[in-house]
Protein backbone atom coordinates (compact mmCIF):
# COMPACT_ATOMS: atom_id res chain seq x y z
CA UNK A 1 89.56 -2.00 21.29
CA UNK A 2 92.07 -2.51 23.80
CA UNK A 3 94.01 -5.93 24.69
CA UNK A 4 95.70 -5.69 27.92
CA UNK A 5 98.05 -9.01 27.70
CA UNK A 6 101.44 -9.09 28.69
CA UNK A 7 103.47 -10.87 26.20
CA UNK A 8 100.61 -13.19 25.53
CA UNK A 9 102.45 -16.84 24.08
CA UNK A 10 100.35 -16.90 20.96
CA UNK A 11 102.02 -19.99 19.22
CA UNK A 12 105.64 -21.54 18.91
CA UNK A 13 107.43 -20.30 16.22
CA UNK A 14 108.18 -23.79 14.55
CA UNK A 15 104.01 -24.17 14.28
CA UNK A 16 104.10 -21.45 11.72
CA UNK A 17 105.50 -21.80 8.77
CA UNK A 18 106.68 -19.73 5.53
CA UNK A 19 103.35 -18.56 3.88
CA UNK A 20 101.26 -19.88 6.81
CA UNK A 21 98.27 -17.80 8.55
CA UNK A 22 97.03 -18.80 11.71
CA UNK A 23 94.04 -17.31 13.15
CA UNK A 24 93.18 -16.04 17.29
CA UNK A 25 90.65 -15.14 19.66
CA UNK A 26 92.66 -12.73 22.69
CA UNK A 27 90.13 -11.35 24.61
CA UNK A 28 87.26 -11.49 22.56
CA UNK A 29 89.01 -9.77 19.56
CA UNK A 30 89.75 -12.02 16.22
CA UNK A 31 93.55 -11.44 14.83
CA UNK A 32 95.66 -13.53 12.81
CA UNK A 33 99.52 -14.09 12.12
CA UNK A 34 100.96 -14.61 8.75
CA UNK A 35 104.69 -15.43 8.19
CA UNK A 36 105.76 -14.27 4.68
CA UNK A 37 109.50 -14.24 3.72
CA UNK A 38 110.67 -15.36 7.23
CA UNK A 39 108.81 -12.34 8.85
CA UNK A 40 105.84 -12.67 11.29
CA UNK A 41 103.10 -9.38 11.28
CA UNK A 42 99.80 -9.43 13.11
CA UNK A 43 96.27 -7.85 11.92
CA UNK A 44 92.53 -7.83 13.44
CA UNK A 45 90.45 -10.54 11.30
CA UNK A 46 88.35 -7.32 10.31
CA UNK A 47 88.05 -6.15 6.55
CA UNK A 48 87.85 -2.41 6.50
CA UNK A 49 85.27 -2.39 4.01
CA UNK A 50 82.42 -4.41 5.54
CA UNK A 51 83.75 -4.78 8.76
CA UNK A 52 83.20 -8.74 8.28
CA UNK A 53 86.02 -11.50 8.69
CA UNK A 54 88.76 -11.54 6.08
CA UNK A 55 88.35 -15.66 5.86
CA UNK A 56 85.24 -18.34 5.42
CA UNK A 57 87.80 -21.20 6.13
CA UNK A 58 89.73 -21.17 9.23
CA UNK A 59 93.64 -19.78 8.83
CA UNK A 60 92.96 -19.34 5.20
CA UNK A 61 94.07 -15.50 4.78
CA UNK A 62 96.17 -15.64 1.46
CA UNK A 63 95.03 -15.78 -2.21
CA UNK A 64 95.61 -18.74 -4.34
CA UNK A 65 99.13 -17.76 -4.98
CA UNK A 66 100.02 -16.89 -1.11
CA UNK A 67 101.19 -13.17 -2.13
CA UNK A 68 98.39 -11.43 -0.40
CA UNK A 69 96.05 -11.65 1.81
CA UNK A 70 92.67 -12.03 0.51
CA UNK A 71 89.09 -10.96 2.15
CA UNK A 72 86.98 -13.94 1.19
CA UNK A 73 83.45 -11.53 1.22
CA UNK A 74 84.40 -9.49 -1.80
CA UNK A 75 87.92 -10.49 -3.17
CA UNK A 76 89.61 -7.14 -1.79
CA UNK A 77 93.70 -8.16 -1.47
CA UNK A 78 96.33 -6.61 1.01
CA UNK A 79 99.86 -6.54 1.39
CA UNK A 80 100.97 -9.08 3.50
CA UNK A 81 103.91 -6.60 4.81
CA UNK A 82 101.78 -3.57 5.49
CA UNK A 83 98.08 -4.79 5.67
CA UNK A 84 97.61 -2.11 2.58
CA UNK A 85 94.45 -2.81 0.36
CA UNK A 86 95.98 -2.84 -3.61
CA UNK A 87 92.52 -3.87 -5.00
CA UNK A 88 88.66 -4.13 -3.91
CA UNK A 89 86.42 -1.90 -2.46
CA UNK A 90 88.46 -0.55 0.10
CA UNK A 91 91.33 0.47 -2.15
CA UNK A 92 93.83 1.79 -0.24
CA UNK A 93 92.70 1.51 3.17
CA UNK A 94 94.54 -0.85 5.40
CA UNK A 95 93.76 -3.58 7.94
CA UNK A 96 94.40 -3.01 11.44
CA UNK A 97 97.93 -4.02 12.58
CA UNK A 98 98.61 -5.60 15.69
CA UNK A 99 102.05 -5.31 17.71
CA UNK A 100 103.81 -8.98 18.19
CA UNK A 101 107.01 -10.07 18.69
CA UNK A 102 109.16 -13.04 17.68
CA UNK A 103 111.45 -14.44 20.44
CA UNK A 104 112.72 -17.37 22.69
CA UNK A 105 110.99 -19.72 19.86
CA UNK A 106 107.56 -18.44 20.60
CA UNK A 107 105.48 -15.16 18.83
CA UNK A 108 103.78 -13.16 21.44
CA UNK A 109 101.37 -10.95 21.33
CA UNK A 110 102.72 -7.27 22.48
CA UNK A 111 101.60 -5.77 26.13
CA UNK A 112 98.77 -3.42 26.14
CA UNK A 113 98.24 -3.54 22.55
CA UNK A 114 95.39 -1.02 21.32
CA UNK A 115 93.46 -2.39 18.35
């Protein structure tokens, strides 16, 4: 897939908070932010396993205990840092990371992004 924004203004930085997910639609491809420990990373909404939606509730990513990010179909749990599967049926594949950057109190989504 190929997104072909150009620093895209996906939210304001102050709208996401520590532990918070926040899902997107950019060009008819579903992502979502998470901002863990003060850092903001990117993935497609896509489980590698099943190829389904990580979430049943909207911006609901992370587990109970907000330390990973959860796929809701079958339980499988990530990384938050590296999108790394640690457990499920798609041990240690990963989930597709998309490029975004932080800046001028806004997180945008990278130009010409391929995911």
């Amino acid at each position: 897939m190929y997104l072909t924004a150009s620093h895209h203004l996906l939210i304001a930085s102050h709208e996401l908070e520590d532990q918070q997910c926040k899902g997107f639609v950019h060009e008819g491809i579903s992502l979502f932010i998470v901002r863990h420990h003060g850092q903001v990373v990117a993935y497609v909404n896509r489980c590698p396993h099943r190829k389904v939606p990580l979430e049943w509730v909207a911006d609901q990513f992370l587990d109970y205990d907000k330390q990973f990010i959860q796929c809701a179909t079958h339980g499988a749990l990530f990384t938050i840092d590296s999108g790394l599967c640690i457990s499920g049926p798609c041990n240690r594949q990963s989930l597709e990371p998309v490029p975004i950057e932080e800046r001028d109190g806004g997180i945008y989504l990278l130009s010409k992004s391929t995911i």
